[in-house]
PDB file of N, CA and C in Angstrom:
ATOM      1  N   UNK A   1       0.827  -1.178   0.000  1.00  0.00           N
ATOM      2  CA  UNK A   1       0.000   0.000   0.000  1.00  0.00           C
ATOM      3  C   UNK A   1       0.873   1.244   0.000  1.00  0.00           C
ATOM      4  N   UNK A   2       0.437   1.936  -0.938  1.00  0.00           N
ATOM      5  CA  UNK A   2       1.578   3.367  -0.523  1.00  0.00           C
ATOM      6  C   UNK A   2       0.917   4.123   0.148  1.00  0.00           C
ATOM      7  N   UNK A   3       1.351   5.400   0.591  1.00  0.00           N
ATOM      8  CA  UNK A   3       1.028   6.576   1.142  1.00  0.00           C
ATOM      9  C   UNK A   3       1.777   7.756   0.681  1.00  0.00           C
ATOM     10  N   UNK A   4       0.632   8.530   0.568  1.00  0.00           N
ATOM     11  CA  UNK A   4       0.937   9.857  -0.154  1.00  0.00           C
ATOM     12  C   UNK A   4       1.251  10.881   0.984  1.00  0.00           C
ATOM     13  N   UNK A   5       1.989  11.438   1.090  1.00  0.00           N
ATOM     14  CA  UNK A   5       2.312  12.871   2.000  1.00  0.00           C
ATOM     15  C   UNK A   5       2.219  13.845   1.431  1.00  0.00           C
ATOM     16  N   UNK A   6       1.694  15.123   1.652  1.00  0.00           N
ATOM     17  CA  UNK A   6       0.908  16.051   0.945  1.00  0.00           C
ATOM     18  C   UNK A   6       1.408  17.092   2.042  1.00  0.00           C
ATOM     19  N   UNK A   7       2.645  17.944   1.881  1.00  0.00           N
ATOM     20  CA  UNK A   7       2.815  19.102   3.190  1.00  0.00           C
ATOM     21  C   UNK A   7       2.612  20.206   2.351  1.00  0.00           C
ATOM     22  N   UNK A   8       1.714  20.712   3.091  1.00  0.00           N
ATOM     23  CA  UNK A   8       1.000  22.265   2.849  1.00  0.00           C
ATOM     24  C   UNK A   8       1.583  23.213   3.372  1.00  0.00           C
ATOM     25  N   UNK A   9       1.840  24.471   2.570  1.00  0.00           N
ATOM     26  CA  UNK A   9       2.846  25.622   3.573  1.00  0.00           C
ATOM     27  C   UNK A   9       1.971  26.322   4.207  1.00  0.00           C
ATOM     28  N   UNK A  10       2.123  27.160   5.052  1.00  0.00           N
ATOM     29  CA  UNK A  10       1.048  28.142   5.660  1.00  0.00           C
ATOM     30  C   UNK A  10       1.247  29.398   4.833  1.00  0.00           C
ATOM     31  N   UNK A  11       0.110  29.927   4.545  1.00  0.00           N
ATOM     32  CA  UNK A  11       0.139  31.151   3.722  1.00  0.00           C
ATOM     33  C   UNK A  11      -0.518  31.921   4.087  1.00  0.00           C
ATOM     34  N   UNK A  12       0.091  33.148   4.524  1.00  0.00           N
ATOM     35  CA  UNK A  12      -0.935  34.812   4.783  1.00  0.00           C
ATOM     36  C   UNK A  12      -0.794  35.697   3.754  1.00  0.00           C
ATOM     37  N   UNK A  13      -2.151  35.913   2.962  1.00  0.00           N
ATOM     38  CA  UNK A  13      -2.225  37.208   2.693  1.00  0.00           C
ATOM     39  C   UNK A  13      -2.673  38.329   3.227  1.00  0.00           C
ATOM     40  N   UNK A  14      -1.998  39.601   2.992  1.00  0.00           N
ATOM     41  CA  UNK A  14      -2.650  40.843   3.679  1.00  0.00           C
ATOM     42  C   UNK A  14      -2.408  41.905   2.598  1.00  0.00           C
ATOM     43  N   UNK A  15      -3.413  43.086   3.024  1.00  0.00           N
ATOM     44  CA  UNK A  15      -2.792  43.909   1.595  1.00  0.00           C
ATOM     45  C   UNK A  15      -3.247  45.390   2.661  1.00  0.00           C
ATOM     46  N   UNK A  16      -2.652  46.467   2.008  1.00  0.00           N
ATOM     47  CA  UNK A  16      -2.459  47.745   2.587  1.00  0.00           C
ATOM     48  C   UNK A  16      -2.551  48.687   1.735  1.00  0.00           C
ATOM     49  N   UNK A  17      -3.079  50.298   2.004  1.00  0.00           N
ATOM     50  CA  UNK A  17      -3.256  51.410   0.769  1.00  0.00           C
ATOM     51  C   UNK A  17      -3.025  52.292   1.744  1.00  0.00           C
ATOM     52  N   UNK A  18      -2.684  53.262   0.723  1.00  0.00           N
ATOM     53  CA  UNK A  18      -2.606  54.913   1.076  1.00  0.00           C
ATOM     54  C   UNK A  18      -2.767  55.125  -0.448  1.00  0.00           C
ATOM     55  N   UNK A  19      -4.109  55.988  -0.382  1.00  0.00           N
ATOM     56  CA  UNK A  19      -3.912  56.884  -1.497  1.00  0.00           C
ATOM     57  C   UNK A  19      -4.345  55.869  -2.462  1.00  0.00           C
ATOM     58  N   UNK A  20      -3.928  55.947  -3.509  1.00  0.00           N
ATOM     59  CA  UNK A  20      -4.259  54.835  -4.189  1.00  0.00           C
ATOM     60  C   UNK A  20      -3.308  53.832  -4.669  1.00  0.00           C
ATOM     61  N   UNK A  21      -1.731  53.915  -3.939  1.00  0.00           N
ATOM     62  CA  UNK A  21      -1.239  53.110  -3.807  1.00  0.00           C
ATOM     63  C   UNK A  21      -2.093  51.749  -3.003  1.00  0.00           C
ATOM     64  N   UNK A  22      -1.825  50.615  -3.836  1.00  0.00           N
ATOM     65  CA  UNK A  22      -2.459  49.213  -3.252  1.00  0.00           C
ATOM     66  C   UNK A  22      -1.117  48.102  -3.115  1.00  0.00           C
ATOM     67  N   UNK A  23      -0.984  47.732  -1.704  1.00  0.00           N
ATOM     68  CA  UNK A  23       0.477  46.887  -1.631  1.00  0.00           C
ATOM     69  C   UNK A  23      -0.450  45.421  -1.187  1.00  0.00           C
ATOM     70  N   UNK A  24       0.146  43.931  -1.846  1.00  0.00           N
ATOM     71  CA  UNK A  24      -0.293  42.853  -1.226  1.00  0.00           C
ATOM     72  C   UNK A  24       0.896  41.805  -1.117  1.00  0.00           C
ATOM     73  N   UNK A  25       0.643  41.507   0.111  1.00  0.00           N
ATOM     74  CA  UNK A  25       1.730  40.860   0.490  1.00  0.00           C
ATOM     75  C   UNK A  25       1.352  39.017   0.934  1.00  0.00           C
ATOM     76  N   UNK A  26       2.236  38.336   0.442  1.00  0.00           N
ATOM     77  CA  UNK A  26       1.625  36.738   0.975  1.00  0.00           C
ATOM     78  C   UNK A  26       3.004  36.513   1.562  1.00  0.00           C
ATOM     79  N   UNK A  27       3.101  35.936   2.805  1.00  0.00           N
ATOM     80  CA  UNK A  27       3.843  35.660   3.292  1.00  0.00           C
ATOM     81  C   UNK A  27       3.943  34.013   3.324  1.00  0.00           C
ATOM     82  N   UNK A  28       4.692  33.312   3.700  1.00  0.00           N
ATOM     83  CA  UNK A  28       5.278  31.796   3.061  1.00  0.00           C
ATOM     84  C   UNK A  28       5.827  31.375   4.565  1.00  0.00           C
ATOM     85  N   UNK A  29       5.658  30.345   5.384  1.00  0.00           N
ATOM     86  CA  UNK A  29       6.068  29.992   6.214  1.00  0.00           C
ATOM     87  C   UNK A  29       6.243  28.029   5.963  1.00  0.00           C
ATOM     88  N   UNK A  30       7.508  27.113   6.274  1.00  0.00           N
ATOM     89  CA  UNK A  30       8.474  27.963   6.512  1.00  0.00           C
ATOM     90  C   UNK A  30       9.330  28.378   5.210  1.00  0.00           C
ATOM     91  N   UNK A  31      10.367  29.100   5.759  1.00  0.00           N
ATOM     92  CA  UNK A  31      10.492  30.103   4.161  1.00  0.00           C
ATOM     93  C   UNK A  31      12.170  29.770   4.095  1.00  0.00           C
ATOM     94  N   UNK A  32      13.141  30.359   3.601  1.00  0.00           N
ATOM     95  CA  UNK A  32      14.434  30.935   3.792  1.00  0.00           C
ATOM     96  C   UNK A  32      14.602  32.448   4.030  1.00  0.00           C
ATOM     97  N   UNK A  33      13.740  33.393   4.695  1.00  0.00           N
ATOM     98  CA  UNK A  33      14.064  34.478   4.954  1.00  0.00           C
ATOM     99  C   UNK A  33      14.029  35.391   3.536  1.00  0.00           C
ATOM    100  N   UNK A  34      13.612  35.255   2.379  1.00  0.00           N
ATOM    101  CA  UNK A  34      13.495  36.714   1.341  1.00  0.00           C
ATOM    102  C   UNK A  34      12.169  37.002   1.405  1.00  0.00           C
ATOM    103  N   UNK A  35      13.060  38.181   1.269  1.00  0.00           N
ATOM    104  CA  UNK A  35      11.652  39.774   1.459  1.00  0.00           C
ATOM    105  C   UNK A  35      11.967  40.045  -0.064  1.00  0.00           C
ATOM    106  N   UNK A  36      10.743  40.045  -1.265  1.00  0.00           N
ATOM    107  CA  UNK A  36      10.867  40.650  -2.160  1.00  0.00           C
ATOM    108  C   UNK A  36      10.321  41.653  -2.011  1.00  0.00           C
ATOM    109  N   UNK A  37      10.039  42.702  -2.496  1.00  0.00           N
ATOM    110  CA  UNK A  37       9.197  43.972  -3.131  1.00  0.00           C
ATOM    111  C   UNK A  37       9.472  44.133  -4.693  1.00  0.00           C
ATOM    112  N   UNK A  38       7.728  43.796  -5.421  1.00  0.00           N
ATOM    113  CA  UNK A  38       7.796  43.726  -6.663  1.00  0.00           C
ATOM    114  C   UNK A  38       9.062  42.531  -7.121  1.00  0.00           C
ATOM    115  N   UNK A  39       9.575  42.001  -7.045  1.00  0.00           N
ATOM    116  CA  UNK A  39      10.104  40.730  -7.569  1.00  0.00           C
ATOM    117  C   UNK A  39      12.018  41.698  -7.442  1.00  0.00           C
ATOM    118  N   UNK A  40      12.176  42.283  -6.736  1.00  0.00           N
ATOM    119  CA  UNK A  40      13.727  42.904  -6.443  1.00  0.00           C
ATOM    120  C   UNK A  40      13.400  42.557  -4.942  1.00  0.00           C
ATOM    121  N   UNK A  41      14.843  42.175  -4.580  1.00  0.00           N
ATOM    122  CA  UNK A  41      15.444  42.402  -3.344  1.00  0.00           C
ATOM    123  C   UNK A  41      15.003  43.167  -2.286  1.00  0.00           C
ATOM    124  N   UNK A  42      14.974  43.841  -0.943  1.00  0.00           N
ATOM    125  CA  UNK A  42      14.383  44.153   0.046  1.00  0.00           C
ATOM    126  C   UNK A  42      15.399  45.532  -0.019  1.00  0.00           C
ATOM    127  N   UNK A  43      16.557  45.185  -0.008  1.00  0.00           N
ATOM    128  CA  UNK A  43      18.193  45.802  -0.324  1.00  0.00           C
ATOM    129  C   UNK A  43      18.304  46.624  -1.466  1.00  0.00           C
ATOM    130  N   UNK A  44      17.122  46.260  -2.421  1.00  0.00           N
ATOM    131  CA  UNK A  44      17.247  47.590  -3.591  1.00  0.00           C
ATOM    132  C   UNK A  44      16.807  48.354  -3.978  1.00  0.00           C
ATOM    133  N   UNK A  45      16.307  49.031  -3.139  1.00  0.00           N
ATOM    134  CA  UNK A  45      14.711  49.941  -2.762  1.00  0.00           C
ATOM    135  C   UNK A  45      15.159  51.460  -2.830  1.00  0.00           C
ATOM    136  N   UNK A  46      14.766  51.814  -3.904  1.00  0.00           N
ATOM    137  CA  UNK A  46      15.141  53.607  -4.098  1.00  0.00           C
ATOM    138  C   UNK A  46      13.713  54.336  -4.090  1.00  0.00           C
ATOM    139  N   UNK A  47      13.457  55.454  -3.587  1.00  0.00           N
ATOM    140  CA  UNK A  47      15.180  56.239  -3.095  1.00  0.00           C
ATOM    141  C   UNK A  47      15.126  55.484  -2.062  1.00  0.00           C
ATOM    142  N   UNK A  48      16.459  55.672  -1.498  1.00  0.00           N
ATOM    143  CA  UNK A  48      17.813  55.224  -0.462  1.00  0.00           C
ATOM    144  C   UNK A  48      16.492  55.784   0.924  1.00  0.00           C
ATOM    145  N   UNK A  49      16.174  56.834   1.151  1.00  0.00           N
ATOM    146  CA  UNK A  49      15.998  57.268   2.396  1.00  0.00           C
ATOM    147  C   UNK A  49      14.386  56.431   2.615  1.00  0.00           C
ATOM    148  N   UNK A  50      13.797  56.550   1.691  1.00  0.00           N
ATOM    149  CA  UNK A  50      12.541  55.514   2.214  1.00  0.00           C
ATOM    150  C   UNK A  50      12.913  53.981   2.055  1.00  0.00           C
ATOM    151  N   UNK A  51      13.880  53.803   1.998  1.00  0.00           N
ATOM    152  CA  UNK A  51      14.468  51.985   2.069  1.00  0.00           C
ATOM    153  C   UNK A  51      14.096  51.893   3.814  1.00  0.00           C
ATOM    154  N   UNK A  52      14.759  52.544   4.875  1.00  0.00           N
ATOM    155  CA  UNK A  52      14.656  52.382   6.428  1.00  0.00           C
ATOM    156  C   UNK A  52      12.940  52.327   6.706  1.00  0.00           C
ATOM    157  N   UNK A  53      11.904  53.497   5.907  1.00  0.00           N
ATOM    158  CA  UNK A  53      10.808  52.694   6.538  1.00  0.00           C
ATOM    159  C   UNK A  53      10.258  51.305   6.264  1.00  0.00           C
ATOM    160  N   UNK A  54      10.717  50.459   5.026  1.00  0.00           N
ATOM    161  CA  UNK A  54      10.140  49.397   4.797  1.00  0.00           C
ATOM    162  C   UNK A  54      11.085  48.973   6.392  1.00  0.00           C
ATOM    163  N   UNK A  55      12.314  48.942   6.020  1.00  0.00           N
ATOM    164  CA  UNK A  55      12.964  48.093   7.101  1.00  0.00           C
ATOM    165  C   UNK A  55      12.695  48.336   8.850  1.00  0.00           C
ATOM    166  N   UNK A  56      11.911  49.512   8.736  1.00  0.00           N
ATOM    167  CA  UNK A  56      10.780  49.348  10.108  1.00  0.00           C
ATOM    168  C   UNK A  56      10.642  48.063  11.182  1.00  0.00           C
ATOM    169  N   UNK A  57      10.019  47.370  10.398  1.00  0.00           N
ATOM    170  CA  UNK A  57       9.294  46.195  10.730  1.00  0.00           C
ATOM    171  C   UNK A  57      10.376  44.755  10.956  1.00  0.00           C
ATOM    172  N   UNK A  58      11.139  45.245  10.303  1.00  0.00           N
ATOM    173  CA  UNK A  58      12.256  44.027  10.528  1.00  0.00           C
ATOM    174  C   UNK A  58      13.272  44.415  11.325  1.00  0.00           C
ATOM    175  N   UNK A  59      13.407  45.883  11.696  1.00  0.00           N
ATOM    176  CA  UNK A  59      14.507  46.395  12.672  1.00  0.00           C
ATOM    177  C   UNK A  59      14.005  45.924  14.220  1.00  0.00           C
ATOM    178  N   UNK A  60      12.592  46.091  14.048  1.00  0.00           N
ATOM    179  CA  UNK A  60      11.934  45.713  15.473  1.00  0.00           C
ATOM    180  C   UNK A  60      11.840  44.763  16.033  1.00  0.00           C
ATOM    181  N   UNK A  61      11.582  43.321  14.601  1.00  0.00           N
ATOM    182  CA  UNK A  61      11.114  41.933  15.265  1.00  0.00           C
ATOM    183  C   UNK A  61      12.603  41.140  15.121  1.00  0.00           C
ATOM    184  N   UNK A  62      13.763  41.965  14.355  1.00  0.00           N
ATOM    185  CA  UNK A  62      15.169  41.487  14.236  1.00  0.00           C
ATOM    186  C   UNK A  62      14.871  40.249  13.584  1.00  0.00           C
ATOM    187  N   UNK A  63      16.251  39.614  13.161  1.00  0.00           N
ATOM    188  CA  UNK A  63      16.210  38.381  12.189  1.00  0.00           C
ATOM    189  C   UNK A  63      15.993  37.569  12.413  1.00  0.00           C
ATOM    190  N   UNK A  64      15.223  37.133  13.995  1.00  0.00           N
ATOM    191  CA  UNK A  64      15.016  35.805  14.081  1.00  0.00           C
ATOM    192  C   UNK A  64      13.789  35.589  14.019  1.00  0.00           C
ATOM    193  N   UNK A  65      12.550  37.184  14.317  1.00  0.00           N
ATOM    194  CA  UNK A  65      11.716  37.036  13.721  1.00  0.00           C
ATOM    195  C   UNK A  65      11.303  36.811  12.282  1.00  0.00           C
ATOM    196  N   UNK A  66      11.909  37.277  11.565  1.00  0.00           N
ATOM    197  CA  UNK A  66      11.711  36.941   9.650  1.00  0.00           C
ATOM    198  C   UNK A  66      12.470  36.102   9.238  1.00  0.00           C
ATOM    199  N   UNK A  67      13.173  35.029  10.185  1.00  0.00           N
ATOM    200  CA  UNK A  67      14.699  33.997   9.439  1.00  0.00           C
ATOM    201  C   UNK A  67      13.652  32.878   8.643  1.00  0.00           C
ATOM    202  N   UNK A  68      12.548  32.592   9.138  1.00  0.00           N
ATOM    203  CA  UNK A  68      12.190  31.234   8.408  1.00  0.00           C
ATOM    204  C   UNK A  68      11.031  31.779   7.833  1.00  0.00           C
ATOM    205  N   UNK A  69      10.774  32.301   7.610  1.00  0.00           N
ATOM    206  CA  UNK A  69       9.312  33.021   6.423  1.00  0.00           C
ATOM    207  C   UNK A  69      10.177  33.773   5.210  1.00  0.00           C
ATOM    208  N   UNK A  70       9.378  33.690   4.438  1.00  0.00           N
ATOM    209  CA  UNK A  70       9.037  34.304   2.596  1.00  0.00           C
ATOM    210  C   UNK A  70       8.155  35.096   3.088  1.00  0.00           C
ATOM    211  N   UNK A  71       8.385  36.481   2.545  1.00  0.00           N
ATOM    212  CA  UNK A  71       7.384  37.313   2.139  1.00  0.00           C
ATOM    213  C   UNK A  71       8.160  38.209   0.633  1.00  0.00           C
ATOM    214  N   UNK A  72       6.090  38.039   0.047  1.00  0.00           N
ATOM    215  CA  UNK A  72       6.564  38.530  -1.838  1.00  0.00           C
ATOM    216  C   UNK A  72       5.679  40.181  -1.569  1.00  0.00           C
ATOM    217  N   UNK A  73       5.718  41.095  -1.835  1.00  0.00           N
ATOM    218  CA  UNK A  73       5.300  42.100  -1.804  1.00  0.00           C
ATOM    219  C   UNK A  73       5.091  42.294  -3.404  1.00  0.00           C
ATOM    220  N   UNK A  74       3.851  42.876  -3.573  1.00  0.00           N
ATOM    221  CA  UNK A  74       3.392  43.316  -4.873  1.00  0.00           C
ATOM    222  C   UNK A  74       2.734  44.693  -4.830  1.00  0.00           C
ATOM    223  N   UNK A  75       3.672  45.652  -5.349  1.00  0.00           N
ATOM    224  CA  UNK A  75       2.447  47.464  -4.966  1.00  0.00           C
ATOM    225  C   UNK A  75       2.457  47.608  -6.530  1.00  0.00           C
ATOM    226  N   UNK A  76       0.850  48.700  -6.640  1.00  0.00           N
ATOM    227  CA  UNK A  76       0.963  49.241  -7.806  1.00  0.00           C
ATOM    228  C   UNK A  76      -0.098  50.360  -7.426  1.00  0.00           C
ATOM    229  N   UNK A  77       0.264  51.373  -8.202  1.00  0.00           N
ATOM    230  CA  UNK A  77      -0.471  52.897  -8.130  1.00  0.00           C
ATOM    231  C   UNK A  77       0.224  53.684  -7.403  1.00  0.00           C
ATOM    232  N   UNK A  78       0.155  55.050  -7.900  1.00  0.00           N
ATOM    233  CA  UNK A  78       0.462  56.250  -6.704  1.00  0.00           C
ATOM    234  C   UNK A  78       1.946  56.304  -6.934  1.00  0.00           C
ATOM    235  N   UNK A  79       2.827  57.019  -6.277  1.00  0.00           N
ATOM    236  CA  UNK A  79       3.576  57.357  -6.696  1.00  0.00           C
ATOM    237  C   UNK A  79       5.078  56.888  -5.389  1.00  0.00           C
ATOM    238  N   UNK A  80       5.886  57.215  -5.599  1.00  0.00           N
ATOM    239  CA  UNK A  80       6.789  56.227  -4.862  1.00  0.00           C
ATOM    240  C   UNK A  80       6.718  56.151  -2.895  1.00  0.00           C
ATOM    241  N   UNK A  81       6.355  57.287  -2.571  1.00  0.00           N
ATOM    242  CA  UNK A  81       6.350  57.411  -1.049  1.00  0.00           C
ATOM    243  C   UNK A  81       5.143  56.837  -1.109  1.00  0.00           C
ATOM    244  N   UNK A  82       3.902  57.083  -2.012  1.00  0.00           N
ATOM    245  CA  UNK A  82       2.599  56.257  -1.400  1.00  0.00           C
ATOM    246  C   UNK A  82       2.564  54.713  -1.423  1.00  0.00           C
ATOM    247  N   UNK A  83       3.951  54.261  -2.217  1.00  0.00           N
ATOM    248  CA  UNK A  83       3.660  52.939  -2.345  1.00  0.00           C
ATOM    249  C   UNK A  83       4.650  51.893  -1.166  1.00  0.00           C
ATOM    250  N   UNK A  84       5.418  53.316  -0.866  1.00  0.00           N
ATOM    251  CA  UNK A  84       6.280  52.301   0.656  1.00  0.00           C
ATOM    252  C   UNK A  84       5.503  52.620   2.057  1.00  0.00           C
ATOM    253  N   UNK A  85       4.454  53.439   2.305  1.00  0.00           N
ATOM    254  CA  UNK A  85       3.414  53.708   3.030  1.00  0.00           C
ATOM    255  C   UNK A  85       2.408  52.210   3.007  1.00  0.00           C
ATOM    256  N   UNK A  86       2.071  52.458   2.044  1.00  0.00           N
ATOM    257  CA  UNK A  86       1.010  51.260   1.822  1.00  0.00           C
ATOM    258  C   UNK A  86       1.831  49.931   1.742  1.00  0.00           C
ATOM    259  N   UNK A  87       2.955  49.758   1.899  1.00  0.00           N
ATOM    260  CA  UNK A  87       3.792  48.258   2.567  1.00  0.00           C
ATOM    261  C   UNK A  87       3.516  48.631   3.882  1.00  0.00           C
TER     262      UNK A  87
END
């Protein structure tokens, strides 16, 4: 008799706006730790000075909170500060 094993990841979506920036994010547990935004790096986020508010959230919960989760970020609309607001 065989048996099939079937492991399911846990998946959150959430999504966020300002303005008419619209950001949605699915997060992936467990993950290897990448943060995309829009399908780039977390690390390549211009301009330079709104890169620290995305990194907000990860300065606070530090790397051992985000070491084993994926999160994909997807924004579209509005213009560049409304769309790192609405992350």
């Amino acid at each position: 008799r065989k048996i099939k094993f079937i492991i399911m990841k846990n998946i959150v979506q959430v999504f966020g706006r300002k303005k008419t920036s619209i950001a949605v994010a699915v997060v992936k547990g467990p993950g290897n730790g990448f943060i995309r935004i829009n399908g780039t790096s977390i690390d390549l986020i211009e301009p330079e000075i709104l890169k620290y508010k995305v990194f907000e959230p990860l300065l606070l919960m530090g790397e051992a909170g985000f070491g084993d989760i994926d999160i994909r970020i997807r924004v579209k609309g509005g213009g560049d500060v409304s769309q790192i607001y609405a992350i």
